[in-house]
C-alpha atoms as a PDB file:
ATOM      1  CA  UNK A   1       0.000   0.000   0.000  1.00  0.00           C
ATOM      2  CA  UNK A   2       1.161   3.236  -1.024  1.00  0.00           C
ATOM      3  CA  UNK A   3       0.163   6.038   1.658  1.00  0.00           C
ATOM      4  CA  UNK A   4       1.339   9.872   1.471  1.00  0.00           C
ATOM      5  CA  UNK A   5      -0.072  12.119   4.237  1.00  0.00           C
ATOM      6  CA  UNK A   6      -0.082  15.810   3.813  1.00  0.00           C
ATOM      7  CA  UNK A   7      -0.419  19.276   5.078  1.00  0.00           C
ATOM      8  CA  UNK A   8       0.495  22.437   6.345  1.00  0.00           C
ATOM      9  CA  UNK A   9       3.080  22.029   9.351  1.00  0.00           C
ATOM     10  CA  UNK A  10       1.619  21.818  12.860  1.00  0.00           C
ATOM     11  CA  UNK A  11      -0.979  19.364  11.215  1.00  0.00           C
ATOM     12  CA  UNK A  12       0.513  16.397  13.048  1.00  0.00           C
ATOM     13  CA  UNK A  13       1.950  14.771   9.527  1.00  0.00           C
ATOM     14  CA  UNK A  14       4.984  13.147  11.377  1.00  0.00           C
ATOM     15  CA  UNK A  15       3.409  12.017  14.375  1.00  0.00           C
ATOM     16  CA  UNK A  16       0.700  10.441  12.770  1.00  0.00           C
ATOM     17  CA  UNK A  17       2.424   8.498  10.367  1.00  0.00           C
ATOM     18  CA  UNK A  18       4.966   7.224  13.177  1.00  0.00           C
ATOM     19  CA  UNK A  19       1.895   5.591  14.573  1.00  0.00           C
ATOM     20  CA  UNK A  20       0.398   4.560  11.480  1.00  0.00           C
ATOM     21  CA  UNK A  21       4.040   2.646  10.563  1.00  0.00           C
ATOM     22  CA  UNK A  22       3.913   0.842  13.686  1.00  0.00           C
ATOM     23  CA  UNK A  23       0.331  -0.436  13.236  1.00  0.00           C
ATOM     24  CA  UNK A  24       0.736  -1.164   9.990  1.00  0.00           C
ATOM     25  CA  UNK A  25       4.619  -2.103   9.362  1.00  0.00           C
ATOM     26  CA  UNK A  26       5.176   0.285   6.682  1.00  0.00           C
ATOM     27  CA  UNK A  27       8.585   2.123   6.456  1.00  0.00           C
ATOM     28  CA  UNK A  28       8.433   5.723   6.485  1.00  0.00           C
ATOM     29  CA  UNK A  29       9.765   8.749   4.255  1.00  0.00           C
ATOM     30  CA  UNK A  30      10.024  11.942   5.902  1.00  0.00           C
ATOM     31  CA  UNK A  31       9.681  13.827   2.298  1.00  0.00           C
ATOM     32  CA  UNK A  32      11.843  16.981   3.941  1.00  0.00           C
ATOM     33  CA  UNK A  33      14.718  14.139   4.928  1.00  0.00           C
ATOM     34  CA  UNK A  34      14.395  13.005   1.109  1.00  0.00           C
ATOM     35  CA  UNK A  35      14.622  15.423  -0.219  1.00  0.00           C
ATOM     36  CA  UNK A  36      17.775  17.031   1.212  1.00  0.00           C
ATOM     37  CA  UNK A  37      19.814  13.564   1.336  1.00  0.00           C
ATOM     38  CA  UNK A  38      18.674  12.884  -2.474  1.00  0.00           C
ATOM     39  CA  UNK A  39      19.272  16.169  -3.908  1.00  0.00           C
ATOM     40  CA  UNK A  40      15.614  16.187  -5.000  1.00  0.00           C
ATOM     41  CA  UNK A  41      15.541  19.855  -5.262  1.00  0.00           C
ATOM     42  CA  UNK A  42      16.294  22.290  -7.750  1.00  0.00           C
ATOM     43  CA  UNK A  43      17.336  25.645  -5.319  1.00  0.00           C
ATOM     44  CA  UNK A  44      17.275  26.906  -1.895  1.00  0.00           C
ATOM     45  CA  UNK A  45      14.847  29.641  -1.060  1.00  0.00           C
ATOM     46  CA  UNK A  46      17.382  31.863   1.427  1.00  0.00           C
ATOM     47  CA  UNK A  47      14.348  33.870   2.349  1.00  0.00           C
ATOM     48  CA  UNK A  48      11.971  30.992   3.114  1.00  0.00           C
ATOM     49  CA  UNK A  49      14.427  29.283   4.974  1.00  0.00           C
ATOM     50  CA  UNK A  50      13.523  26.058   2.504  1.00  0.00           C
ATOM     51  CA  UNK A  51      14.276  23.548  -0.217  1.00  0.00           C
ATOM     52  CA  UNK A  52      11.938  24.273  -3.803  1.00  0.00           C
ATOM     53  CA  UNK A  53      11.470  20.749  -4.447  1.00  0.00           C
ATOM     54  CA  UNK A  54      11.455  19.294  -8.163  1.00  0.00           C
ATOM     55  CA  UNK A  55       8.230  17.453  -8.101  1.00  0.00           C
ATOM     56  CA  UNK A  56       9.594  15.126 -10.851  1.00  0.00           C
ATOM     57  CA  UNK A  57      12.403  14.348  -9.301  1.00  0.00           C
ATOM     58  CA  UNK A  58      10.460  13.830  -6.480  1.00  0.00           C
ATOM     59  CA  UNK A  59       7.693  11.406  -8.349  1.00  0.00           C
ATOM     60  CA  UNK A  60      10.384   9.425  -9.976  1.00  0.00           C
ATOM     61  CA  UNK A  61      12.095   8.638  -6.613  1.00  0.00           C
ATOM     62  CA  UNK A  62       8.780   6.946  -5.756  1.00  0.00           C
ATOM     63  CA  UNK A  63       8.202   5.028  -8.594  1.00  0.00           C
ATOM     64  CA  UNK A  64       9.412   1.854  -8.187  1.00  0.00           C
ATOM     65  CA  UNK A  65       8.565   2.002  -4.323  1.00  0.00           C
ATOM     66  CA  UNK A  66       5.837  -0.307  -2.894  1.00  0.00           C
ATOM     67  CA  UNK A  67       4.378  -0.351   0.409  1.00  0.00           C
ATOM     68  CA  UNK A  68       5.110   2.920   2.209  1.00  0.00           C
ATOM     69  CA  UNK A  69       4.012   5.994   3.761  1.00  0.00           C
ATOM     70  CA  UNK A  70       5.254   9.348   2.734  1.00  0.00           C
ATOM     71  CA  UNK A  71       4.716  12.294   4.311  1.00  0.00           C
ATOM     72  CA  UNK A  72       5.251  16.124   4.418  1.00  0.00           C
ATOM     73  CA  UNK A  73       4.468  19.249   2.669  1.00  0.00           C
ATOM     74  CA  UNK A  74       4.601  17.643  -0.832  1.00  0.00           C
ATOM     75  CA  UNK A  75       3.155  14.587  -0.339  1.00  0.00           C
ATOM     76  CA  UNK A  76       0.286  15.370  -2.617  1.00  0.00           C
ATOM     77  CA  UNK A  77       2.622  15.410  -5.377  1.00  0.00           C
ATOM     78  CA  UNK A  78       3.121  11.160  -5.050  1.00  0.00           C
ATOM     79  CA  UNK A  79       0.733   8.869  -6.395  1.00  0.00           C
ATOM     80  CA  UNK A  80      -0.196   6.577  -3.793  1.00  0.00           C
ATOM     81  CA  UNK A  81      -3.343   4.563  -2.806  1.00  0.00           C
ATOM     82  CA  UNK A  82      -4.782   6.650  -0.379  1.00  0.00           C
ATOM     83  CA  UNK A  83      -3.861  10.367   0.466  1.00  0.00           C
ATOM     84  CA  UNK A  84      -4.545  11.912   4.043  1.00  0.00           C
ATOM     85  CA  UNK A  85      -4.882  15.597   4.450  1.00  0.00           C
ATOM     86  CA  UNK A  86      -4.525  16.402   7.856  1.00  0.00           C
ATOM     87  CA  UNK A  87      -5.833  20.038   8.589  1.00  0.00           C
ATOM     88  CA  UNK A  88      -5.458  22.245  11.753  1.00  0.00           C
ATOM     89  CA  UNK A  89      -7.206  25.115  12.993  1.00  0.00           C
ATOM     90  CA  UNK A  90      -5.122  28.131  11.877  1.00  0.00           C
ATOM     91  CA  UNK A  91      -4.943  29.406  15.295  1.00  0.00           C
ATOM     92  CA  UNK A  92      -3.299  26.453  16.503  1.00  0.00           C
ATOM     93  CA  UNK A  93      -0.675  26.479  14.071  1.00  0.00           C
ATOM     94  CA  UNK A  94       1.428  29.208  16.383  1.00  0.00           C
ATOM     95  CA  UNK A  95       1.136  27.437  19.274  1.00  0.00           C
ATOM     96  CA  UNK A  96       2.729  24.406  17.323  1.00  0.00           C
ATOM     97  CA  UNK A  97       5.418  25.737  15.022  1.00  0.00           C
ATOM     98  CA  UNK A  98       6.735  28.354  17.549  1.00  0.00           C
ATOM     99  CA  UNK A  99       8.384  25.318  19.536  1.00  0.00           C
ATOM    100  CA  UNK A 100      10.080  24.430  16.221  1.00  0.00           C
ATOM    101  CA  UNK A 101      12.151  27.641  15.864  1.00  0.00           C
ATOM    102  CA  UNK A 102      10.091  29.267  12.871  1.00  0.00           C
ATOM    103  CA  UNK A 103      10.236  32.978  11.984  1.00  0.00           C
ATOM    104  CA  UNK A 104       7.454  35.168  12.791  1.00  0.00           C
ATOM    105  CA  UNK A 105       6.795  35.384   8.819  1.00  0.00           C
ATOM    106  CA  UNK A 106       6.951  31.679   8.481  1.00  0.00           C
ATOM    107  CA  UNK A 107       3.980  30.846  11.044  1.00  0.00           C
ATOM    108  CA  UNK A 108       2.024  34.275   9.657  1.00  0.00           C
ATOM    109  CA  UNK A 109       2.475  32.289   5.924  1.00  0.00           C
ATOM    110  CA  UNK A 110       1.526  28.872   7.769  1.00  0.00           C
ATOM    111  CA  UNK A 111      -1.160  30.120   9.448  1.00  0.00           C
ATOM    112  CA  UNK A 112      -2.565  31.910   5.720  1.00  0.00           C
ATOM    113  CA  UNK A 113      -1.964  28.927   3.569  1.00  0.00           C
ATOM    114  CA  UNK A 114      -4.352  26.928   6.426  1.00  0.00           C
ATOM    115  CA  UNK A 115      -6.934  29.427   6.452  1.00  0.00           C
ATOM    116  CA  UNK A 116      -7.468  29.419   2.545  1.00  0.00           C
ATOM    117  CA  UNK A 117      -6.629  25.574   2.361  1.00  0.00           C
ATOM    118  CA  UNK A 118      -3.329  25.920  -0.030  1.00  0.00           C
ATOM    119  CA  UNK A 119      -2.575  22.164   0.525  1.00  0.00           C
ATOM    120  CA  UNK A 120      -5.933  20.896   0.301  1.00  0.00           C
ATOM    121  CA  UNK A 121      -7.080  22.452  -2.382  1.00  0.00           C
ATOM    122  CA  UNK A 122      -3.777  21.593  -4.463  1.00  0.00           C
ATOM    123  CA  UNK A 123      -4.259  18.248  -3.529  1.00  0.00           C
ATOM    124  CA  UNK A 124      -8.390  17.852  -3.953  1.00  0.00           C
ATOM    125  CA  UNK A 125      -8.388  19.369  -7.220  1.00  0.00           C
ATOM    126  CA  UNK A 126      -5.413  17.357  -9.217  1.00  0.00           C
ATOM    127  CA  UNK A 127      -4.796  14.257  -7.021  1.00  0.00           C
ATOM    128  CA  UNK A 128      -2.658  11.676  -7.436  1.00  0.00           C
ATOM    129  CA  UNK A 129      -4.303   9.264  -5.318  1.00  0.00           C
ATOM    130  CA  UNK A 130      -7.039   6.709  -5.561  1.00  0.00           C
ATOM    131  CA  UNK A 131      -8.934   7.777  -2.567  1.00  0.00           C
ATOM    132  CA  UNK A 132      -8.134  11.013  -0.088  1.00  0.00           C
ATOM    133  CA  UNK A 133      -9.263  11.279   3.158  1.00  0.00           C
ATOM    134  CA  UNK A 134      -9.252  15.039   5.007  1.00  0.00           C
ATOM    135  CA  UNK A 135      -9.429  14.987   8.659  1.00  0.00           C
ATOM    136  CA  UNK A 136      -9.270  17.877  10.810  1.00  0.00           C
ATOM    137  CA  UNK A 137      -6.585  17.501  13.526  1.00  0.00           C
ATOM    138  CA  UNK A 138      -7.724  20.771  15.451  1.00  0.00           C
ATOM    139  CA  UNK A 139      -9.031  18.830  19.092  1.00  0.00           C
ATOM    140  CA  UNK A 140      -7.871  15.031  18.248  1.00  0.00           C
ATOM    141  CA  UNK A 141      -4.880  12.858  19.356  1.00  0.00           C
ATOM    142  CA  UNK A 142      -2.751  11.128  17.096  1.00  0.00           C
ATOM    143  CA  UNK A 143      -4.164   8.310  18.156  1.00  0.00           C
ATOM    144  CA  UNK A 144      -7.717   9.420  17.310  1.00  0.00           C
ATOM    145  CA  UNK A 145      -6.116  10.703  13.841  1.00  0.00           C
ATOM    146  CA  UNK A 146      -4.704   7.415  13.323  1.00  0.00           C
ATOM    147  CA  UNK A 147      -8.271   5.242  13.888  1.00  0.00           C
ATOM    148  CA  UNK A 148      -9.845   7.374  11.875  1.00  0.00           C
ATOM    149  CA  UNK A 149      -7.185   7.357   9.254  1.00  0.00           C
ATOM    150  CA  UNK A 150      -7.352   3.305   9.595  1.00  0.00           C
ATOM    151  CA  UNK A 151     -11.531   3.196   9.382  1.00  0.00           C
ATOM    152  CA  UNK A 152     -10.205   5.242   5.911  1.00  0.00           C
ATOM    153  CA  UNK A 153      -8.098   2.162   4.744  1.00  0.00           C
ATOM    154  CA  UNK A 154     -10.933   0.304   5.195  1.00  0.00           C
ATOM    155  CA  UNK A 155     -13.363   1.209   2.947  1.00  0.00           C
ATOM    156  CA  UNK A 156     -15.102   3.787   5.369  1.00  0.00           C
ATOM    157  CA  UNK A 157     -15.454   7.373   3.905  1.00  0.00           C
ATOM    158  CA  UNK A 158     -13.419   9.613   5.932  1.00  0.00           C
ATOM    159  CA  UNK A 159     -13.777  13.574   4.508  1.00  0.00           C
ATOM    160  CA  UNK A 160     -14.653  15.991   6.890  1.00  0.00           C
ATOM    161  CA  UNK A 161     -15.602  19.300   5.805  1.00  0.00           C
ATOM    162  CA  UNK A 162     -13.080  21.806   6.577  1.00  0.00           C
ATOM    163  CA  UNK A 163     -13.948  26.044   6.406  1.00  0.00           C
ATOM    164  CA  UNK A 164     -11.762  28.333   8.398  1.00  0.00           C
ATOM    165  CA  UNK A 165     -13.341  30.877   6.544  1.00  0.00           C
ATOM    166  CA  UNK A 166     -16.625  31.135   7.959  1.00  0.00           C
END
């Protein structure tokens, strides 16, 4: 099974899918990690602090991979057999990433691209995956994240409606 989980950061991406690989004996990519150790890039943003991935790079890396989970940021961008978005309340997303060292302007851009659903929307509206799930992470464990994600892998249709607009 091929299983990418995405989202903006603070979502719970990492922790979830350290859960999910023990439950389900996948290995894990952190994309960031792959990125940086396979040169799967094609510049560093000095202002943004960040790698610009090359998405085909990135896609042919996974290619001849089986059973896995990836996740991070770019996730969206790997076909795989199910696709989790993982969503946070925007107000939340301080609280998480200031622990983590990020610049003022990188939480303020966080925080936006949750609000107006940057990820989801890139992922919802040219997906790469068979089925997508979208859970919102806002008042849930990991563990809660991770039943529901596994009631997902079962057949069960797990897409929340998400609007931090209203």
């Amino acid at each position: 099974m091929k299983l990418t989980i995405t989202g903006t950061p603070g979502t719970g991406k990492s922790t979830v899918a350290r859960i999910l690989s023990k439950k389900l004996g996948l290995p894990i990519y952190n994309i960031s990690e792959v990125v940086k150790k396979e040169k799967l890039y094609s510049e560093f943003d000095e202002r943004r602090d960040a790698f610009i991935v090359d998405i085909e790079k990135l896609e042919n890396f996974f290619e001849d991979k089986k059973d896995f989970i990836a996740e991070g940021l770019v996730a969206h961008y790997i076909s795989s057999d199910i696709l989790v978005i993982l969503r946070v309340n925007p107000e939340k997303i301080s609280e998480r990433l200031a622990g983590r060292g990020y610049s003022e302007e990188k939480i303020k851009e966080n925080e936006e691209a949750e609000r107006f659903a940057v990820i989801a929307t890139e992922a919802v509206e040219n997906p790469k995956a068979k089925r997508i799930l979208h859970i919102d992470t806002t008042n849930r464990t990991p563990e809660e994240i991770v039943e529901l994600i596994l009631k997902g892998l079962s057949g069960e249709e797990v897409f929340e409606e998400i609007d931090w607009l209203e």
